[in-house]
C-alpha atoms as a PDB file:
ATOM      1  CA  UNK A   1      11.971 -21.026  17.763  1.00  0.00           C
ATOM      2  CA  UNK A   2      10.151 -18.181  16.346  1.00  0.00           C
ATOM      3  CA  UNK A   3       6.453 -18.455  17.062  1.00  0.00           C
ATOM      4  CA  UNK A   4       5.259 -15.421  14.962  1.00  0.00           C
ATOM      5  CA  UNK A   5       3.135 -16.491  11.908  1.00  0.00           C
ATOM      6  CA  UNK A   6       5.331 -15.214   9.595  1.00  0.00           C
ATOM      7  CA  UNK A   7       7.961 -17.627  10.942  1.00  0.00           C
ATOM      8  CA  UNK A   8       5.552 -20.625  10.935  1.00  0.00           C
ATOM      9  CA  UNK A   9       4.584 -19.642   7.122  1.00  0.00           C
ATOM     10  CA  UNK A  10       7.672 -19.289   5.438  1.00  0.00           C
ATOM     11  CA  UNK A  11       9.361 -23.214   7.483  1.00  0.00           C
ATOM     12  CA  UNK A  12       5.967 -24.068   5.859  1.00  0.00           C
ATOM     13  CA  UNK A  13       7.556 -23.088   2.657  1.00  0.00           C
ATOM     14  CA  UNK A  14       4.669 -20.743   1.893  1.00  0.00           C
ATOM     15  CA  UNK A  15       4.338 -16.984   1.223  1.00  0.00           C
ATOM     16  CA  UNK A  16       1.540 -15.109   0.766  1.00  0.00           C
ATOM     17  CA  UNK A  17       0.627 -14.223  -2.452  1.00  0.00           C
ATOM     18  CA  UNK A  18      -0.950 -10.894  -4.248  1.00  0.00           C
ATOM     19  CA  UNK A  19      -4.336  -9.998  -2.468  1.00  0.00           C
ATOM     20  CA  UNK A  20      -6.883 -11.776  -5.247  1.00  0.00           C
ATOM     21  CA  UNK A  21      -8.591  -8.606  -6.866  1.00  0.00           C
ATOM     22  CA  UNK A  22     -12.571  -8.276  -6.167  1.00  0.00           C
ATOM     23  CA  UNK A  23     -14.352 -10.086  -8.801  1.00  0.00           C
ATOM     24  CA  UNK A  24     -17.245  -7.649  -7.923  1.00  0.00           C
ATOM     25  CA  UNK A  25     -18.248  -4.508  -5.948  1.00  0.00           C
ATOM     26  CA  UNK A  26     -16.264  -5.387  -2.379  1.00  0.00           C
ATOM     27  CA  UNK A  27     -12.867  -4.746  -0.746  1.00  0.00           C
ATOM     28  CA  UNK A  28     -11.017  -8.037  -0.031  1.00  0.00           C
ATOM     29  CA  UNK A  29     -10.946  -6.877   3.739  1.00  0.00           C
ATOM     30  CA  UNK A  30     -11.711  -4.367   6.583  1.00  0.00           C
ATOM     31  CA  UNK A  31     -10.227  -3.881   9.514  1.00  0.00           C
ATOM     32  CA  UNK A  32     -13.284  -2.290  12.486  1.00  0.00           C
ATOM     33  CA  UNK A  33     -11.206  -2.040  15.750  1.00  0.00           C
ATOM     34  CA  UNK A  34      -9.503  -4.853  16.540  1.00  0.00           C
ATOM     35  CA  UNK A  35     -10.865  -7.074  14.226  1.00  0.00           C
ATOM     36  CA  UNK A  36     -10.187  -7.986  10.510  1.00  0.00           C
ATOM     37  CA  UNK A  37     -13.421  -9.102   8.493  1.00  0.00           C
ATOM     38  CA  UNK A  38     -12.114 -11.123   4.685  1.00  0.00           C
ATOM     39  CA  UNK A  39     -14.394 -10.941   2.447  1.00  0.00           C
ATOM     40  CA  UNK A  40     -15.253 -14.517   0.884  1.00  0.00           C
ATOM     41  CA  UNK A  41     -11.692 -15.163  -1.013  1.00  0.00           C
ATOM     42  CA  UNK A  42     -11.485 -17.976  -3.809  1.00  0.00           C
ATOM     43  CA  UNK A  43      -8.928 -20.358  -4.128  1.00  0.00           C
ATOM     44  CA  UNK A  44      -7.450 -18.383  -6.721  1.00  0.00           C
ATOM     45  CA  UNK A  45      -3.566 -18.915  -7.660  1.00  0.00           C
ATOM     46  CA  UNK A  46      -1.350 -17.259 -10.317  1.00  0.00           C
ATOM     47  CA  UNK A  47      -4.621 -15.226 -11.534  1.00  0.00           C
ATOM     48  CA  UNK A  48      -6.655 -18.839 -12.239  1.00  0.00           C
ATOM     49  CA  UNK A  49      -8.630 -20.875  -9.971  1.00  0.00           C
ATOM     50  CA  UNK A  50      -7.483 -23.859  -8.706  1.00  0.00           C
ATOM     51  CA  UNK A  51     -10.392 -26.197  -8.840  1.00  0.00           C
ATOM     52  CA  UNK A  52     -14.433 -25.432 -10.412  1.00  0.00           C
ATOM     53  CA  UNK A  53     -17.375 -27.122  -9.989  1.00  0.00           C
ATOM     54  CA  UNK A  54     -19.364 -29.062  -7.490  1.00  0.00           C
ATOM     55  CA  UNK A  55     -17.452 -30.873  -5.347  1.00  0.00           C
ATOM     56  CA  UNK A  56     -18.944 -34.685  -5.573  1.00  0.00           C
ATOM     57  CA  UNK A  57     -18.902 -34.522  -9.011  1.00  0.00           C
ATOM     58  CA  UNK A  58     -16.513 -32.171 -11.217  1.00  0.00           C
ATOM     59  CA  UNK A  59     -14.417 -31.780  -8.184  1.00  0.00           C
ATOM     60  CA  UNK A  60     -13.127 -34.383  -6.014  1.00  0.00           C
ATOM     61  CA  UNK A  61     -12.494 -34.285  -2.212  1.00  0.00           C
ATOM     62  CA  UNK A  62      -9.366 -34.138  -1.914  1.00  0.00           C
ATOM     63  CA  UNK A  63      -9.144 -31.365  -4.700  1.00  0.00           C
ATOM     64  CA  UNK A  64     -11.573 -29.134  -2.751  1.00  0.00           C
ATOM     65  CA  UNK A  65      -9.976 -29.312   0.320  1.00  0.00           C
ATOM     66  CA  UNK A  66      -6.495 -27.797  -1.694  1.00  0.00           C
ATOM     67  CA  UNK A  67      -8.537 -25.585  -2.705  1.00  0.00           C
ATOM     68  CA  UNK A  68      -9.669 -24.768   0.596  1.00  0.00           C
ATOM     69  CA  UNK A  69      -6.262 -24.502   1.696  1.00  0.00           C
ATOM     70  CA  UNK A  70      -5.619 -21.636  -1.264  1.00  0.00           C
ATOM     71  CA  UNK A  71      -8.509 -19.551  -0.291  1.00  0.00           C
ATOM     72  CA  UNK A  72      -7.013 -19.835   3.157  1.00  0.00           C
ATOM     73  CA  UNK A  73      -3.830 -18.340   2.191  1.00  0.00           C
ATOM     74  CA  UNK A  74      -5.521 -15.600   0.235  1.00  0.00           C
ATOM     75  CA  UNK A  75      -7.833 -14.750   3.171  1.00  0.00           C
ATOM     76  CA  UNK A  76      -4.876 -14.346   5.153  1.00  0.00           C
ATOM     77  CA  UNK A  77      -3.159 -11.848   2.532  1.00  0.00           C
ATOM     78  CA  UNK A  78      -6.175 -10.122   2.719  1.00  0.00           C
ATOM     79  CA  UNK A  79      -6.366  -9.481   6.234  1.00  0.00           C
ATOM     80  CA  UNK A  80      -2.297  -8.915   6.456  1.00  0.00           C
ATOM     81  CA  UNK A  81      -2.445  -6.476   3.861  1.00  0.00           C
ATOM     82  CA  UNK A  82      -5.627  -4.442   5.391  1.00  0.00           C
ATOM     83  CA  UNK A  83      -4.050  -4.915   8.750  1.00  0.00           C
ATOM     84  CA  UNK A  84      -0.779  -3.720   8.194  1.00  0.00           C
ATOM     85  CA  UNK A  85       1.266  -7.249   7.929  1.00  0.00           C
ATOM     86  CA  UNK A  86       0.383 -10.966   9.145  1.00  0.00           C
ATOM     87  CA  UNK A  87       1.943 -10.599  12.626  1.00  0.00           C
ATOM     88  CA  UNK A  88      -0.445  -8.153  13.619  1.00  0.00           C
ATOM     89  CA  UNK A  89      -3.117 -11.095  13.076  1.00  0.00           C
ATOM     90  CA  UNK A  90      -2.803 -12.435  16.817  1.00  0.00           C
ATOM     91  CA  UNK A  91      -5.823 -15.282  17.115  1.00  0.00           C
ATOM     92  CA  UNK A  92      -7.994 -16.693  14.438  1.00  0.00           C
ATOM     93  CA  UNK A  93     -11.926 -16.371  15.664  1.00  0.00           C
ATOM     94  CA  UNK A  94     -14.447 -17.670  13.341  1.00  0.00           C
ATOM     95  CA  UNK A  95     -13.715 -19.617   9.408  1.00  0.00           C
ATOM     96  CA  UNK A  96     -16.785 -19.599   7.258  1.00  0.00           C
ATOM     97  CA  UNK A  97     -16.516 -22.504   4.546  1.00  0.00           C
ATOM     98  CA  UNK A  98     -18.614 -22.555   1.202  1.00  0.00           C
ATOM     99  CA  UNK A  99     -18.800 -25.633  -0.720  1.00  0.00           C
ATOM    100  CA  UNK A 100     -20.789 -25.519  -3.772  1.00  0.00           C
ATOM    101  CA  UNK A 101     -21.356 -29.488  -3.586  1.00  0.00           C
ATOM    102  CA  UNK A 102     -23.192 -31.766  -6.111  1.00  0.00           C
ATOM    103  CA  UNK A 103     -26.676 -33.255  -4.712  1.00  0.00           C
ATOM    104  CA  UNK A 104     -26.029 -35.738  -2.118  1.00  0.00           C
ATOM    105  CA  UNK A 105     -22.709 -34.348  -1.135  1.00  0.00           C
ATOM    106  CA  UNK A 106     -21.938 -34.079   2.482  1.00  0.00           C
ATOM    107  CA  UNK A 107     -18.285 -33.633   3.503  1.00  0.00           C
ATOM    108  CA  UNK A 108     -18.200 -29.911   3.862  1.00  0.00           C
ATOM    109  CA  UNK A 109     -16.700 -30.078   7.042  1.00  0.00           C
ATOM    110  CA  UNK A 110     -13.589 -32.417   5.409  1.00  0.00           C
ATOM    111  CA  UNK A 111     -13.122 -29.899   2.492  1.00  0.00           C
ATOM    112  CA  UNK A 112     -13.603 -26.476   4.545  1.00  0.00           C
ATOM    113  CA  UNK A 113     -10.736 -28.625   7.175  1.00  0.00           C
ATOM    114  CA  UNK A 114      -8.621 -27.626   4.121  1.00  0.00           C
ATOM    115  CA  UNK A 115      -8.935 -23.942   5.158  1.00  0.00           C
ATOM    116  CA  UNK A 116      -9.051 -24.639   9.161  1.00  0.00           C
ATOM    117  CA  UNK A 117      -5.711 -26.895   9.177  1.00  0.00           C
ATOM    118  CA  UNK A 118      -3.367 -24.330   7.198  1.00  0.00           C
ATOM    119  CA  UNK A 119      -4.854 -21.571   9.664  1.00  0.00           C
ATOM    120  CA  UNK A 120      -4.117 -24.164  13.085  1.00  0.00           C
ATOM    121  CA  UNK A 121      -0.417 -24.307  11.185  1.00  0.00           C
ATOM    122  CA  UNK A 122       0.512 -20.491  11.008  1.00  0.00           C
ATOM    123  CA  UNK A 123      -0.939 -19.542  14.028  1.00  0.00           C
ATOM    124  CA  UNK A 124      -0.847 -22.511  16.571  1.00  0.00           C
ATOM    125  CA  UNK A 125      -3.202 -22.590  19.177  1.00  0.00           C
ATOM    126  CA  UNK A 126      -4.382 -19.090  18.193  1.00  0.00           C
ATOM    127  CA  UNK A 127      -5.032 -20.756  15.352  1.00  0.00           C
ATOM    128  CA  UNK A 128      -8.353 -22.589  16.704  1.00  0.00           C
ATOM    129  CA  UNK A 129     -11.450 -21.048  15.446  1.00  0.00           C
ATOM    130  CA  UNK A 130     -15.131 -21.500  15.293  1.00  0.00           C
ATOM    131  CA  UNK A 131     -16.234 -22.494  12.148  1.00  0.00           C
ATOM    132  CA  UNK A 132     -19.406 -23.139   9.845  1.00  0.00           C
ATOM    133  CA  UNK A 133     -18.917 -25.648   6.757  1.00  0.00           C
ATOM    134  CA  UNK A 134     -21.788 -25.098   4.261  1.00  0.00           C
ATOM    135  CA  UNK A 135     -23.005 -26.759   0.824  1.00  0.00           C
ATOM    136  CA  UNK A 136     -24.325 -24.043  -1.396  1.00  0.00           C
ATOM    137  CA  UNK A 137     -25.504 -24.718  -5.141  1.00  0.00           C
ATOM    138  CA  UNK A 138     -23.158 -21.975  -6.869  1.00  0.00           C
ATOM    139  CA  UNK A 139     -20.107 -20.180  -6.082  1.00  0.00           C
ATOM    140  CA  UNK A 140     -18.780 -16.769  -7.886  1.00  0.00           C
ATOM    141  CA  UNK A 141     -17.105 -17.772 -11.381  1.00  0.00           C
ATOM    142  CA  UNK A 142     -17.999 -20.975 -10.606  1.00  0.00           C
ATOM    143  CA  UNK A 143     -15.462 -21.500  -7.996  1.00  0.00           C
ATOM    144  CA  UNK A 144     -15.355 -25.128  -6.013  1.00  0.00           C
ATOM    145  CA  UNK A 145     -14.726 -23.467  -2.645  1.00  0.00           C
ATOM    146  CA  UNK A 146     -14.820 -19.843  -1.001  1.00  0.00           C
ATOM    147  CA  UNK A 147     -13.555 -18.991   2.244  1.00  0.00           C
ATOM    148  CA  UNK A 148     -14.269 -16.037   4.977  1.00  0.00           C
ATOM    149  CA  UNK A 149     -12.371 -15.730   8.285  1.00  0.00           C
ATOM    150  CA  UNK A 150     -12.615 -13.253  10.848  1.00  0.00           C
ATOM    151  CA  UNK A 151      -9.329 -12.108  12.480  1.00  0.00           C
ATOM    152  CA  UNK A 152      -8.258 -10.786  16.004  1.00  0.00           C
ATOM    153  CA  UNK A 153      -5.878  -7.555  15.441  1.00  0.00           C
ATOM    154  CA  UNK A 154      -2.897  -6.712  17.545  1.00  0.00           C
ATOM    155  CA  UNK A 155      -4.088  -3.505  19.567  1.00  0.00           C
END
C-alpha cells in the first residue's frame, strides 16, 4: 500500500483544491528551509465559505469542526503548492486552531480536532502535531474557523 500522502488523500476521496486567494496583504504560504509556514487559511470551498459566525450560536459544533476540516485541506494546498507538491510535506509539526466562539463557548479543542484528524489521515503518524485550539471574538469575513499549520519539507 502506498503510504505517500497523495495516496492516502485521493482513497480518502479528496483532492486538493485551488490555493484560496489572500483576502488581504499575505501569501497563502512560505517555504524558509525545510519548513513550510500557511498562513491562517479559511474553510473556504468553491469560492464561498462553508460555515460563518460564532460557533455556539450561528454555528453549531459539528458544523465548525467541517469547517475545520476545509481549512485543513486548503492549508495543505497551500503548503503543496509553495513546496513544490504534497509529498514533499514529510511530518506535520504544529496546527494552530481559531474559533471565533459565542460567549461561554468552550469546545475549541473538538472543532480545531476537525483540522488535526484530516491531517493524522493523509499523513499517518507524521501526521501528529502539536497544536493550540483558541476562541477568538472575530475571524476575517466573518469566517467560523481559520486554520495555520506548520509543515516539515523533504530536504
Amino acid at each position: 500500500m502506498d503510504e505517500r500522502p497523495s495516496a492516502r488523500l485521493q482513497r480518502m476521496g479528496l483532492s486538493l483544491p485551488a490555493v484560496p486567494a489572500p483576502v488581504a496583504a499575505y501569501v497563502p504560504a512560505v517555504v524558509a528551509g525545510n519548513w513550510c509556514y500557511t498562513s491562517g487559511q479559511l474553510p473556504f470551498a468553491d469560492g464561498r465559505l462553508t460555515a460563518v459566525g460564532r460557533v455556539g450560536a450561528e454555528v453549531p459544533l459539528a458544523e465548525a469542526y467541517r469547517a475545520a476540516r476545509q481549512a485543513a485541506l486548503n492549508a495543505l494546498a497551500a503548503a503543496a503548492a509553495a513546496a513544490g507538491g504534497l509529498d514533499r510535506l514529510v511530518r506535520v509539526i504544529k496546527v494552530t486552531g481559531f474559533v471565533q466562539a459565542a460567549p461561554g463557548f468552550t469546545a475549541e479543542a473538538q472543532v480545531v480536532n476537525g483540522a488535526s484528524e484530516l491531517l493524522g489521515e493523509v499523513f499517518g503518524e507524521a501526521g501528529r502535531h502539536a497544536r493550540s485550539a483558541v476562541g477568538v471574538l472575530a475571524l476575517p469575513l466573518n469566517a467560523a474557523v481559520e486554520i495555520e499549520c506548520l509543515f516539515q519539507v523533504q530536504a
